[in-house]
PDB file of N, CA and C in Angstrom:
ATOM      1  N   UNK A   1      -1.061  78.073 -34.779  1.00  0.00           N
ATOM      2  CA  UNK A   1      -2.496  78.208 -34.876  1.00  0.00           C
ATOM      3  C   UNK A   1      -2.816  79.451 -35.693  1.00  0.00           C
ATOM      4  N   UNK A   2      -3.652  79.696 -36.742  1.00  0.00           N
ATOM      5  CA  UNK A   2      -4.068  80.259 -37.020  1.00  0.00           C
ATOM      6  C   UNK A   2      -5.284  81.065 -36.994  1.00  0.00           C
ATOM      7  N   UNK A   3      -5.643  82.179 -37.006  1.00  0.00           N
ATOM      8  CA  UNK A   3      -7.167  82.828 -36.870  1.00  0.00           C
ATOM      9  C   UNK A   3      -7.381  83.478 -38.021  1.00  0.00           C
ATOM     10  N   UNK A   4      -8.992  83.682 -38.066  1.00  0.00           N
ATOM     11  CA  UNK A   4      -9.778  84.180 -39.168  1.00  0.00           C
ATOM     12  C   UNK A   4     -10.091  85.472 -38.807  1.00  0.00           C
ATOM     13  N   UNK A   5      -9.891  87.030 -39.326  1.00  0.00           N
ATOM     14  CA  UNK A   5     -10.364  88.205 -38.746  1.00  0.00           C
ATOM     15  C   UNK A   5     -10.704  89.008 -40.402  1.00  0.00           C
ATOM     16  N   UNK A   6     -11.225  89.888 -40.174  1.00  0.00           N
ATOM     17  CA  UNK A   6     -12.438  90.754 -40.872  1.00  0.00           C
ATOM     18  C   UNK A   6     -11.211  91.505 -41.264  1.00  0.00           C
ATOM     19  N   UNK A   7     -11.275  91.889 -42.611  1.00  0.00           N
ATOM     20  CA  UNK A   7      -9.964  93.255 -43.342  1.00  0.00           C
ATOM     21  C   UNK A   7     -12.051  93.497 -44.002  1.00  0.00           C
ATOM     22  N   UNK A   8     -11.577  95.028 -44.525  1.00  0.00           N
ATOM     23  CA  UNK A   8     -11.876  95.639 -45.424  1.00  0.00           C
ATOM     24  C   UNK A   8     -11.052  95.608 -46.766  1.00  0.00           C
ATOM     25  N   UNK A   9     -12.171  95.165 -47.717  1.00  0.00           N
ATOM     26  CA  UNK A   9     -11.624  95.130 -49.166  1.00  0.00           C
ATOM     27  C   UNK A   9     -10.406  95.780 -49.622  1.00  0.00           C
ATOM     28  N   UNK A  10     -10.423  97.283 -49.742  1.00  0.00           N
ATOM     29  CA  UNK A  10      -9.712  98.071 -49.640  1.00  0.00           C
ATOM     30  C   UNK A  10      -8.219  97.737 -49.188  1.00  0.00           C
ATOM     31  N   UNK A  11      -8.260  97.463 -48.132  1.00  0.00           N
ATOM     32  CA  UNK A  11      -6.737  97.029 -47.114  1.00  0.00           C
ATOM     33  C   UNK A  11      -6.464  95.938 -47.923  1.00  0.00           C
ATOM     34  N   UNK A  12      -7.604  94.832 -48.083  1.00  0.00           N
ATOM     35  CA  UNK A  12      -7.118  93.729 -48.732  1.00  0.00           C
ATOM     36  C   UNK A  12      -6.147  93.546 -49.666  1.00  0.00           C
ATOM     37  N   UNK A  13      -7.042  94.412 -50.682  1.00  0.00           N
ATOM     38  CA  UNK A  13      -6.090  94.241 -52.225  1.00  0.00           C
ATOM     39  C   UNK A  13      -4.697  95.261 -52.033  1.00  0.00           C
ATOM     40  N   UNK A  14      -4.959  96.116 -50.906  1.00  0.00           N
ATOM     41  CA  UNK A  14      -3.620  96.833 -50.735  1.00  0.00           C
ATOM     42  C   UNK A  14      -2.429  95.529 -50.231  1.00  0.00           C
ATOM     43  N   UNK A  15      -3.204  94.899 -49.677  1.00  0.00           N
ATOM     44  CA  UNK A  15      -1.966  93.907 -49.286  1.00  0.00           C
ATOM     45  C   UNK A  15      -1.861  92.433 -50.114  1.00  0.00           C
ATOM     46  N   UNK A  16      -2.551  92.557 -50.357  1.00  0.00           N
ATOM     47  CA  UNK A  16      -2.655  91.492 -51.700  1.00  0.00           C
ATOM     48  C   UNK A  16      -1.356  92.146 -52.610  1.00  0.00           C
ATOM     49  N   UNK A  17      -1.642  93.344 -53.341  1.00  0.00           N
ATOM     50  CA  UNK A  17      -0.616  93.965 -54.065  1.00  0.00           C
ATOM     51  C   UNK A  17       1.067  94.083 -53.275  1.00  0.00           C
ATOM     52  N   UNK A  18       0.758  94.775 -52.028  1.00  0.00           N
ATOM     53  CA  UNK A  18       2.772  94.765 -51.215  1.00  0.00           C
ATOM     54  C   UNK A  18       2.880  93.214 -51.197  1.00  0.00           C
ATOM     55  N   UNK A  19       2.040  91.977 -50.899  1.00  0.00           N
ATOM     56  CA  UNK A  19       2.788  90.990 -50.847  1.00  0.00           C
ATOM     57  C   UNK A  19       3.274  90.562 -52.001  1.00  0.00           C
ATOM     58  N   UNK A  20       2.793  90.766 -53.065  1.00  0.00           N
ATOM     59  CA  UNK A  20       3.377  90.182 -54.484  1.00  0.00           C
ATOM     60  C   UNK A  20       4.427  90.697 -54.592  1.00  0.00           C
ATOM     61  N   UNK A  21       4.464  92.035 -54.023  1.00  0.00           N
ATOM     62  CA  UNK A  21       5.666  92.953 -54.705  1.00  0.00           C
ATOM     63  C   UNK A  21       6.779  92.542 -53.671  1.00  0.00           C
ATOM     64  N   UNK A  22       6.772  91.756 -52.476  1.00  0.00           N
ATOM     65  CA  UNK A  22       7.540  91.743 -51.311  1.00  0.00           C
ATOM     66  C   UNK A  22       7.612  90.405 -51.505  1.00  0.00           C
ATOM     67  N   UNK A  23       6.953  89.462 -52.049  1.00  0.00           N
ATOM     68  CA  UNK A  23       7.647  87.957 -51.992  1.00  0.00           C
ATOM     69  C   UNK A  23       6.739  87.506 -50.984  1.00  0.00           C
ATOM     70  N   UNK A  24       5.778  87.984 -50.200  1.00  0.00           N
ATOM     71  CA  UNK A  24       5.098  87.209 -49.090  1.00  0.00           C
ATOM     72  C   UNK A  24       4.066  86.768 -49.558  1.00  0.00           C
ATOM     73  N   UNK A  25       2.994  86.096 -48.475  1.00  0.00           N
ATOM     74  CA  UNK A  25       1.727  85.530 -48.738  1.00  0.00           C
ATOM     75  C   UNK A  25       0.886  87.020 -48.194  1.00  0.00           C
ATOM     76  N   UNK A  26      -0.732  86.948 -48.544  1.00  0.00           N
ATOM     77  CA  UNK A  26      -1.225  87.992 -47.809  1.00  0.00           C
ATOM     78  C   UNK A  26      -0.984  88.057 -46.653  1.00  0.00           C
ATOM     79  N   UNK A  27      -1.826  86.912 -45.725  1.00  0.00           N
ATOM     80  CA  UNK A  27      -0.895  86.839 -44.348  1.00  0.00           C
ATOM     81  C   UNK A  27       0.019  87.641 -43.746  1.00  0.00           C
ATOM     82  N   UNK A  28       0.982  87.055 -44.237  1.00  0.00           N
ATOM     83  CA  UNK A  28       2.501  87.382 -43.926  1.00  0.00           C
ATOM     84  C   UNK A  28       2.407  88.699 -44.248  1.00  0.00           C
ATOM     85  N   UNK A  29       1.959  89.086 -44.792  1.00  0.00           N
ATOM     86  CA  UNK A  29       2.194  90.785 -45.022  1.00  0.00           C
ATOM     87  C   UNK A  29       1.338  91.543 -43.754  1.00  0.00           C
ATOM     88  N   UNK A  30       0.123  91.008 -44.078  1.00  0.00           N
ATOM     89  CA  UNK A  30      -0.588  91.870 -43.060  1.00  0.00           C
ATOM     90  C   UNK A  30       0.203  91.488 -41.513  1.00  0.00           C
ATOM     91  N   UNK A  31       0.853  90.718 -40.914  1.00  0.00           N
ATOM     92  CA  UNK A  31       1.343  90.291 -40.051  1.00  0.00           C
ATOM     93  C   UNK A  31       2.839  91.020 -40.363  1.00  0.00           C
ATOM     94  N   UNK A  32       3.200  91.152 -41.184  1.00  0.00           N
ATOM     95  CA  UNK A  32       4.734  92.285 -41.138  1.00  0.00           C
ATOM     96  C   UNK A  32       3.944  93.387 -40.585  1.00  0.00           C
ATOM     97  N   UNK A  33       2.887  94.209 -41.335  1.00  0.00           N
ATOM     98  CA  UNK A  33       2.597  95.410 -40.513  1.00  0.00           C
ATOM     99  C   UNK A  33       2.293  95.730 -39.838  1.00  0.00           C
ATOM    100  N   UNK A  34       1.486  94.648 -38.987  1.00  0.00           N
ATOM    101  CA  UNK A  34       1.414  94.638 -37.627  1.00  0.00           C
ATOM    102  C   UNK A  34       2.162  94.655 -36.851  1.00  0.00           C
ATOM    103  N   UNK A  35       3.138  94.065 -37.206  1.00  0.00           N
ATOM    104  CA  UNK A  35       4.892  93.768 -36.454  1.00  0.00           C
ATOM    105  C   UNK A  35       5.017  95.382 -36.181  1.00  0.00           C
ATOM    106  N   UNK A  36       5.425  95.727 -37.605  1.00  0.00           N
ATOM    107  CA  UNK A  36       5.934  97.071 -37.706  1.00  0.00           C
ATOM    108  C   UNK A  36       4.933  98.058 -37.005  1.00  0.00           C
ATOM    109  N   UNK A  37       4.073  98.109 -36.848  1.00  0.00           N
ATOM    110  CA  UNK A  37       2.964  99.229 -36.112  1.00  0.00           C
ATOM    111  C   UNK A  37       2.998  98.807 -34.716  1.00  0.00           C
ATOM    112  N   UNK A  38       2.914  97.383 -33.946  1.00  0.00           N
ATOM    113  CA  UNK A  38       3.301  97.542 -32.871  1.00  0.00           C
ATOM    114  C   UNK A  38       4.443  98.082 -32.523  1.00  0.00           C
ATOM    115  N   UNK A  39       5.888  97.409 -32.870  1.00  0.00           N
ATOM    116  CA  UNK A  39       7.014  98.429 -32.751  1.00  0.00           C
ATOM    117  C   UNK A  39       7.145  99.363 -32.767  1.00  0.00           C
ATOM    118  N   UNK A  40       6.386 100.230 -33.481  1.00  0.00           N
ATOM    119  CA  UNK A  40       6.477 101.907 -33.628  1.00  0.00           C
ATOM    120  C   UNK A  40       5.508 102.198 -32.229  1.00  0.00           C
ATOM    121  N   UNK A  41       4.556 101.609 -32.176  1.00  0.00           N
ATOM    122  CA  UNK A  41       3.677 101.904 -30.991  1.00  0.00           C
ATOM    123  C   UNK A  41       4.360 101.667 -29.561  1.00  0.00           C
ATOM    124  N   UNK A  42       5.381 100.793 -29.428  1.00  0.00           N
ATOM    125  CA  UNK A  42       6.033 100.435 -27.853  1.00  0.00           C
ATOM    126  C   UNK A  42       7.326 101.529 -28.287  1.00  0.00           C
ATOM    127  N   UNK A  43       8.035 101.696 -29.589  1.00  0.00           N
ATOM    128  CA  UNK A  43       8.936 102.680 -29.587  1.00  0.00           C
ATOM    129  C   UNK A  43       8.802 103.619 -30.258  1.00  0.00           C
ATOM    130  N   UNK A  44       8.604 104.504 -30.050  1.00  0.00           N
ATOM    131  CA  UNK A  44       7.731 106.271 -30.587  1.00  0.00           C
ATOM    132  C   UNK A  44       9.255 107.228 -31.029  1.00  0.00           C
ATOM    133  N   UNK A  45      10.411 106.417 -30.142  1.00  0.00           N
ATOM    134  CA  UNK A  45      11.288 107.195 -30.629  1.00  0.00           C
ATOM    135  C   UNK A  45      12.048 106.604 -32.123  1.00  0.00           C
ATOM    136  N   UNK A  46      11.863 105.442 -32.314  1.00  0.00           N
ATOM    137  CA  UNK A  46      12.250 104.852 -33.472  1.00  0.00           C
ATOM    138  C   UNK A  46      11.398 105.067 -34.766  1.00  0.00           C
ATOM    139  N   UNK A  47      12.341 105.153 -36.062  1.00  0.00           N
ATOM    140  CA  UNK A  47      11.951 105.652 -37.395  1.00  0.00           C
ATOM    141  C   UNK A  47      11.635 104.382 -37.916  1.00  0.00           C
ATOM    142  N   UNK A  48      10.432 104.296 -39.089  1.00  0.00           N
ATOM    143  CA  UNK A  48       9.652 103.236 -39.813  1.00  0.00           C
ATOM    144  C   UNK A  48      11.338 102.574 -40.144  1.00  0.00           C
ATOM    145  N   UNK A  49      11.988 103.087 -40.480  1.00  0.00           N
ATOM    146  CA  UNK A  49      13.014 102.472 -41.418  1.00  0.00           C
ATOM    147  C   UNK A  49      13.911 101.925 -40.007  1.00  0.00           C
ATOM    148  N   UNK A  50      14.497 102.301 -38.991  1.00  0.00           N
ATOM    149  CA  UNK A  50      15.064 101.778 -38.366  1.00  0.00           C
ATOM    150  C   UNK A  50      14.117 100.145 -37.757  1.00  0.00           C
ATOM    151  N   UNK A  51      12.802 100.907 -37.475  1.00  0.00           N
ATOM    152  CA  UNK A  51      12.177  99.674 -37.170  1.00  0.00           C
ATOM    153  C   UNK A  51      12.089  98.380 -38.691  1.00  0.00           C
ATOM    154  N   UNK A  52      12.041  99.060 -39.677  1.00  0.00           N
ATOM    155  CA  UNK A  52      12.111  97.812 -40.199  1.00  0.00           C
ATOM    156  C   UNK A  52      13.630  97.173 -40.633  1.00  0.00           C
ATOM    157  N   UNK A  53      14.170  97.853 -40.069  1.00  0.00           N
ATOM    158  CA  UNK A  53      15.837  97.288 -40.368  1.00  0.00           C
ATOM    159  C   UNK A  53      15.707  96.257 -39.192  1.00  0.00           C
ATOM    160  N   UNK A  54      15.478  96.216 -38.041  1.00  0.00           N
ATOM    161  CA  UNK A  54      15.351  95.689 -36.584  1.00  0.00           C
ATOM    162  C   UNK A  54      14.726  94.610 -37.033  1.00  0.00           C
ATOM    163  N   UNK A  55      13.595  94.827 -37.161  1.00  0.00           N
ATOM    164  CA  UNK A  55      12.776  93.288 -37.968  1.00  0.00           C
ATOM    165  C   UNK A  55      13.548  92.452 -38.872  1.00  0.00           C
ATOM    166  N   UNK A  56      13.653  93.339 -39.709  1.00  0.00           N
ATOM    167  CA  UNK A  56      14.587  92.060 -40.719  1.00  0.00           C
ATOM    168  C   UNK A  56      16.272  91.996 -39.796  1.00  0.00           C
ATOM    169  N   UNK A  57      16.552  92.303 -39.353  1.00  0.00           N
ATOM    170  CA  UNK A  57      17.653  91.498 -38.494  1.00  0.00           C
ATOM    171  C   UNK A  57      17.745  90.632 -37.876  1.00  0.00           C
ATOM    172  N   UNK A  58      16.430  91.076 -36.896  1.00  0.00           N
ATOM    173  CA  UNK A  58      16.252  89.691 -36.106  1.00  0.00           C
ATOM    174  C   UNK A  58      15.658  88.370 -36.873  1.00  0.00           C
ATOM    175  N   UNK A  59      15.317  88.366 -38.055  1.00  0.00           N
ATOM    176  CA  UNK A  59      14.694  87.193 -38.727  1.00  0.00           C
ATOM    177  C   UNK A  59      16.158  86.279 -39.691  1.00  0.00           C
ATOM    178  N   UNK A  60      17.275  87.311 -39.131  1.00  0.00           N
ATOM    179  CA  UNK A  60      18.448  86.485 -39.947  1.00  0.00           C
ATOM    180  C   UNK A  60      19.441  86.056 -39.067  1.00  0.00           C
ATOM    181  N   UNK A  61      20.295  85.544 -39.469  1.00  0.00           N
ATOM    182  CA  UNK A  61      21.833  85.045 -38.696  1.00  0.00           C
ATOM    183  C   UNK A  61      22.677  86.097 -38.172  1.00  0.00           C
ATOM    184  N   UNK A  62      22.006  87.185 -37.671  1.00  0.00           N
ATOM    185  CA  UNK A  62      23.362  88.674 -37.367  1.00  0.00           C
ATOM    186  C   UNK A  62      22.806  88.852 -35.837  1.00  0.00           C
ATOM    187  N   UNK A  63      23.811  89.718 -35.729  1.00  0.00           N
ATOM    188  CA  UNK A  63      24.325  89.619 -34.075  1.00  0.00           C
ATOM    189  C   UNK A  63      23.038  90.819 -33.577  1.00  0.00           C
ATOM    190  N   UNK A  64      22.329  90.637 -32.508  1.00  0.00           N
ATOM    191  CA  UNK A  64      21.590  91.457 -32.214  1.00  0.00           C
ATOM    192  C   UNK A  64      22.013  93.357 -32.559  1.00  0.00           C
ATOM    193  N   UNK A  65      20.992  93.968 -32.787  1.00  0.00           N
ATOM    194  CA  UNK A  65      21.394  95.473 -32.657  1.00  0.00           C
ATOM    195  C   UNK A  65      21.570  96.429 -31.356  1.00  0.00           C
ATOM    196  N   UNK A  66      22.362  96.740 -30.819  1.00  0.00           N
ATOM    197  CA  UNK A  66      22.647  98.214 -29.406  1.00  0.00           C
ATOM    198  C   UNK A  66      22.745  99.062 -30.460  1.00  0.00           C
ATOM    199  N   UNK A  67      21.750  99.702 -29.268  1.00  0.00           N
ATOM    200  CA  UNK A  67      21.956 101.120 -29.526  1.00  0.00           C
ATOM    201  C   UNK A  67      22.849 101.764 -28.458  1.00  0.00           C
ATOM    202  N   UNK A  68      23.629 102.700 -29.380  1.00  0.00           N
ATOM    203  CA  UNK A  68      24.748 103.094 -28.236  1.00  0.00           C
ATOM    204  C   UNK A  68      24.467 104.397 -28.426  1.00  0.00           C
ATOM    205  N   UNK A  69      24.742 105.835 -27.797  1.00  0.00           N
ATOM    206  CA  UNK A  69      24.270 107.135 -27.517  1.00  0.00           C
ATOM    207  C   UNK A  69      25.459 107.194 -28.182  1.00  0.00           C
ATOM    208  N   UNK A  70      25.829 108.550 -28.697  1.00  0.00           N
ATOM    209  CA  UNK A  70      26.594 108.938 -29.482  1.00  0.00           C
ATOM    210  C   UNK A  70      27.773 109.905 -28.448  1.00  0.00           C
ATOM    211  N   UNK A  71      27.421 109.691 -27.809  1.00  0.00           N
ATOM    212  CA  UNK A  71      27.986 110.526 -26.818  1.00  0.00           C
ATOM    213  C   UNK A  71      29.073 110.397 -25.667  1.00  0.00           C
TER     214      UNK A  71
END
């Protein structure tokens, strides 16, 4: 199912532009960063880049990620 919600112009063409450059639809983009901003929001200790490594993992054929303490 899909829904209809309100962007500001601005945001728009910002994501209009990362999806071209990323291969997605607008959509899909604005819905990656949402992905990615909730994740950062439930995990505060995780980095943009780890979180988006996590995302694109789980969207492929590889074995889930642990985190293991270094210790």
């Amino acid at each position: 199912m899909s829904t209809s919600i309100r962007i500001n112009d601005a945001f728009y063409q910002e994501a209009k532009s990362q999806a071209k450059a990323e291969l997605r639809s607008i959509p899909n983009q604005v819905e990656y960063w949402a992905r990615i901003g909730k994740t950062a929001m439930e995990n505060p200790e995780l980095s943009i880049d780890a979180i988006k490594s996590l995302l694109i993992a789980r969207h492929q054929d590889a074995e889930p990620f642990e985190f293991r303490d270094s210790e």
